[in-house]
N, C-alpha and C. Protein backbone atom coordinates (compact mmCIF):
# COMPACT_ATOMS: atom_id res chain seq x y z
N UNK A 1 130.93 106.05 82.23
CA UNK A 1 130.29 107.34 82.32
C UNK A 1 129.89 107.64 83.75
N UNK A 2 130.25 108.55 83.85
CA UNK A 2 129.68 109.06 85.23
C UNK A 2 128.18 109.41 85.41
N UNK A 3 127.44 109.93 85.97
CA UNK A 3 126.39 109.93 86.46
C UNK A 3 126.01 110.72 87.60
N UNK A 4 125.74 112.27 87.57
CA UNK A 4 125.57 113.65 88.49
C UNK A 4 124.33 113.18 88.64
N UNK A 5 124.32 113.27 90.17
CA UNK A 5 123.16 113.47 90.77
C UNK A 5 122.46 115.10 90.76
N UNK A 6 121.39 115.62 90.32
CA UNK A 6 121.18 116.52 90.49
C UNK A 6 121.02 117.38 91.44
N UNK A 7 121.19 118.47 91.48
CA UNK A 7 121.20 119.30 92.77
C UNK A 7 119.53 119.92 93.00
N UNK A 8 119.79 119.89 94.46
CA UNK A 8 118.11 120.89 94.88
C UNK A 8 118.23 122.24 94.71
N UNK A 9 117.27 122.40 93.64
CA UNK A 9 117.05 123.91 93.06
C UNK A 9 116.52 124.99 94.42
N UNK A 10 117.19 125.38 94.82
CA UNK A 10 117.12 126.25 96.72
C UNK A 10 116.01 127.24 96.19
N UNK A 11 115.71 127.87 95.39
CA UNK A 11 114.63 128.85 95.27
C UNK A 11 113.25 128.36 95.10
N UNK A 12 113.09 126.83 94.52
CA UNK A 12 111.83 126.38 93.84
C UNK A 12 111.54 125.65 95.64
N UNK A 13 112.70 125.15 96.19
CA UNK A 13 112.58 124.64 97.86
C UNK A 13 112.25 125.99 98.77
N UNK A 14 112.88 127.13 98.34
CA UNK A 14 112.46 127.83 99.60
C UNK A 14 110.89 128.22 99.20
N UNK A 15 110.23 128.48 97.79
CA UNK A 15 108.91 128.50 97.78
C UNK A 15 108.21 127.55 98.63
N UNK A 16 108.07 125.89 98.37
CA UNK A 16 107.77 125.02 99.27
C UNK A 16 107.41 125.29 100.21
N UNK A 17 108.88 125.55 101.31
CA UNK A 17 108.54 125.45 102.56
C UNK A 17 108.36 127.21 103.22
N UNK A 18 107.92 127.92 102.01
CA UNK A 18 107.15 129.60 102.18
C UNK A 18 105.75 128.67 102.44
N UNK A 19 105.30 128.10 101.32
CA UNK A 19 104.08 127.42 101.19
C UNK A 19 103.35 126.54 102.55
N UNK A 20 104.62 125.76 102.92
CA UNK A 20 104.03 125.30 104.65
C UNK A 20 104.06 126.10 105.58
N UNK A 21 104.93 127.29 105.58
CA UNK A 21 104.52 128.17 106.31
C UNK A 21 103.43 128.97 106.19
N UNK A 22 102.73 129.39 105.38
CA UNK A 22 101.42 129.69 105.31
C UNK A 22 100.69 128.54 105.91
N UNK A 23 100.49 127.42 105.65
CA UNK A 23 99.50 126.65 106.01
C UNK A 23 99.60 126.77 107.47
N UNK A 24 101.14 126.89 108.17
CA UNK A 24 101.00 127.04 109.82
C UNK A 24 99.90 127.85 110.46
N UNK A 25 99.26 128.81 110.34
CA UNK A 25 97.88 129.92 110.62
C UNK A 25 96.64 128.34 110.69
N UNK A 26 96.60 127.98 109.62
CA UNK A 26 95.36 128.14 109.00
C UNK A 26 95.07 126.26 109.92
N UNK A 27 96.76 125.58 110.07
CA UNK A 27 96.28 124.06 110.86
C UNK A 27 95.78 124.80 112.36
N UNK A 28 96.47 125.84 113.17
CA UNK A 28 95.69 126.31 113.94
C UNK A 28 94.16 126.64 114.21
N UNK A 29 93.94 127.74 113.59
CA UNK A 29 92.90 128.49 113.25
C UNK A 29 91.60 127.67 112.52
N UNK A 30 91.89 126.28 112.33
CA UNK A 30 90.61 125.98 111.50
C UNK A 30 89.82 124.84 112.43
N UNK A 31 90.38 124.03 113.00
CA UNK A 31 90.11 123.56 114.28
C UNK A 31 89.33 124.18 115.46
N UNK A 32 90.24 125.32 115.77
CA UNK A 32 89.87 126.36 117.06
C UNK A 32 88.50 126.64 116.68
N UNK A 33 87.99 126.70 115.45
CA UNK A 33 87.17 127.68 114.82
C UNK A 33 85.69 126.73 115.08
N UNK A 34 85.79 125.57 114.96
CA UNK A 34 85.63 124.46 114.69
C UNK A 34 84.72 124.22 116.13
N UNK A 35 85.58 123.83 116.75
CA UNK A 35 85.13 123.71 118.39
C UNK A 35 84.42 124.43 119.00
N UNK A 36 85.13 126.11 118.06
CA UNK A 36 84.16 127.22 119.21
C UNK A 36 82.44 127.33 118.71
N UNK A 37 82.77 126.67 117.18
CA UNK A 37 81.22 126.24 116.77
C UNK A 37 80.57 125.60 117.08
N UNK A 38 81.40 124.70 117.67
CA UNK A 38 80.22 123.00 118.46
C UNK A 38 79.76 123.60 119.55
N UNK A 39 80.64 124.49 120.51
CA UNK A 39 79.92 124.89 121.79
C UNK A 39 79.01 126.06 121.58
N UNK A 40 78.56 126.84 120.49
CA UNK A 40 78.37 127.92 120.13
C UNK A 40 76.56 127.98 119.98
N UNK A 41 75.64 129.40 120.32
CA UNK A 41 74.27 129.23 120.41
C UNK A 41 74.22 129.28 118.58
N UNK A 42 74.86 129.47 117.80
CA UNK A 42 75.16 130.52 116.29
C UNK A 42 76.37 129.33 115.58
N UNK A 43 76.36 128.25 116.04
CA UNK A 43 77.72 127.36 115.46
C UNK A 43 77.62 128.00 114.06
N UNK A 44 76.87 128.58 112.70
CA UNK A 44 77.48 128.69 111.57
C UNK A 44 78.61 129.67 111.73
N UNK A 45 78.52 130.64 111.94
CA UNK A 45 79.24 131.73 112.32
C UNK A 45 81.02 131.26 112.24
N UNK A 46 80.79 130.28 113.29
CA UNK A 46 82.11 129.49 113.27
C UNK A 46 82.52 128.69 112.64
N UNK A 47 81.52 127.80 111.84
CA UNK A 47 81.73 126.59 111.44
C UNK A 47 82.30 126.80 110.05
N UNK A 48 81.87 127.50 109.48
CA UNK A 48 81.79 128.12 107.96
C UNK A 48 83.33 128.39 107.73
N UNK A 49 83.70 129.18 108.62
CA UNK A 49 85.21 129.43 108.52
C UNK A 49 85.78 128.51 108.72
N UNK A 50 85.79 127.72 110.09
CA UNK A 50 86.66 126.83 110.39
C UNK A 50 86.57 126.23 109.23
N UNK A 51 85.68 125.08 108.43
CA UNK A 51 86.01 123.99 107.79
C UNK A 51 86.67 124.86 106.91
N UNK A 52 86.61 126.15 105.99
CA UNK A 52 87.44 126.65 104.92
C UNK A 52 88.93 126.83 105.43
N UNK A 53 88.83 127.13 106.52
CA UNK A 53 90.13 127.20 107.31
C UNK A 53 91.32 125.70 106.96
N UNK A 54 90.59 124.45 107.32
CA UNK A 54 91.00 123.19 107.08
C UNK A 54 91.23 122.95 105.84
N UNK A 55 90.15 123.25 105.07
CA UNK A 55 90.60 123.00 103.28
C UNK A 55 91.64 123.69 102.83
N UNK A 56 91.93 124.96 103.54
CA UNK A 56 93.01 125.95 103.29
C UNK A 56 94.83 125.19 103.19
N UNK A 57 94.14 124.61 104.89
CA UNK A 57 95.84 124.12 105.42
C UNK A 57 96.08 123.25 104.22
N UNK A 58 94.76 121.85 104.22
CA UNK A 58 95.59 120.93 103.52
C UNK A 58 95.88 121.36 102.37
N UNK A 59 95.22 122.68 101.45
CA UNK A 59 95.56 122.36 100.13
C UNK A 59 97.16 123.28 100.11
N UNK A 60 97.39 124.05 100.91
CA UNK A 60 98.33 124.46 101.34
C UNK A 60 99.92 123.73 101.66
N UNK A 61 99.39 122.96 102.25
CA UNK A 61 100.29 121.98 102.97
C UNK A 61 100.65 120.66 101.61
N UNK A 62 99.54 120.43 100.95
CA UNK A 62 99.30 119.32 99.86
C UNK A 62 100.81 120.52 98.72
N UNK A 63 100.74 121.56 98.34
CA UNK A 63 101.30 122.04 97.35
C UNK A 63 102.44 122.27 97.98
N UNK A 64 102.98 122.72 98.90
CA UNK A 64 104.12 123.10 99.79
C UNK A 64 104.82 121.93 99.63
N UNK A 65 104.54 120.15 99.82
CA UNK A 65 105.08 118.93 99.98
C UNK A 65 105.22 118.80 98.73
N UNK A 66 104.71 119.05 97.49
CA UNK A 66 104.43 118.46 96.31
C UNK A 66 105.52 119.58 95.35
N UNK A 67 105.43 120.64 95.65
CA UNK A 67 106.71 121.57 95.57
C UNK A 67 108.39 121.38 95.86
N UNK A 68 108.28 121.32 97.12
CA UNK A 68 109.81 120.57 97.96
C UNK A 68 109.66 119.26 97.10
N UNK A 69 109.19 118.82 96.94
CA UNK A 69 109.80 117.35 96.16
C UNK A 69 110.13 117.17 94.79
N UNK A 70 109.62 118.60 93.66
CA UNK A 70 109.48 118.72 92.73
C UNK A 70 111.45 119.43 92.78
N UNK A 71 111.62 119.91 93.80
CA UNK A 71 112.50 120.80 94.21
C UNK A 71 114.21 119.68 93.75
N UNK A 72 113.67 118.47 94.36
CA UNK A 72 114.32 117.45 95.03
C UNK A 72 114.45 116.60 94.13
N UNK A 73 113.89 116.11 93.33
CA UNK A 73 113.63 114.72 92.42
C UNK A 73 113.42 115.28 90.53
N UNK A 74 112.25 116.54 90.32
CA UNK A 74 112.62 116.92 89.23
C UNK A 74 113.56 117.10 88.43
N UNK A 75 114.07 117.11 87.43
CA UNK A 75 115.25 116.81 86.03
C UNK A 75 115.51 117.98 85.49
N UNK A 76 114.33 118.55 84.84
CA UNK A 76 114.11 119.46 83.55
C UNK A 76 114.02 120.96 84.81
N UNK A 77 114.52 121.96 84.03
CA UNK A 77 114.58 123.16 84.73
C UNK A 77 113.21 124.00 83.99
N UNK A 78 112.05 123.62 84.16
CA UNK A 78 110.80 123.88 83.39
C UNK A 78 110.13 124.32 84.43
N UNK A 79 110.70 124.26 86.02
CA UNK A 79 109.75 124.94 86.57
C UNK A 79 108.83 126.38 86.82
C-alpha cells in the first residue's frame, strides 16, 4: 500500500502567516511603549499599553505558529 503524504492546505497557511503579520506592529510597538514609560514623569500612560501591546504580539504570534502547523501536520479537513 502506498502511503500519501498530505498536502499543506495554502488557505488555512496563508491565515497563519496573515496572523504573524499582525503581530509584526504590536512586537514593535509594545516595547517602544515600554521604555518611553520607564523614562516618563506619567510612566502609566505608557506602560498600560505597552505591556497589552506584548500580550497582543505573543498571543498573536502563539496562534499564527499554532495555525501554520495545524496547516502542515493536521489530517481531517475540520478546520
Amino acid at each position: 500500500m502506498e502511503h500519501q503524504q498530505p498536502s499543506t492546505d495554502k488557505d488555512v497557511l496563508n491565515k497563519g502567516i496573515t496572523r504573524l503579520l499582525m503581530a509584526l506592529p504590536f512586537i514593535f510597538l509594545g516595547p517602544s511603549l515600554i521604555y518611553m514609560g520607564a523614562e516618563s514623569d506619567h510612566p502609566i500612560i505608557f506602560l498600560m499599553p505597552g505591556i497589552l501591546f506584548c500580550a497582543l504580539a505573543i498571543l498573536f504570534m502563539f496562534q499564527g505558529i499554532n495555525i501554520i502547523l495545524d496547516s502542515m501536520f493536521k489530517t481531517d479537513k475540520k478546520r
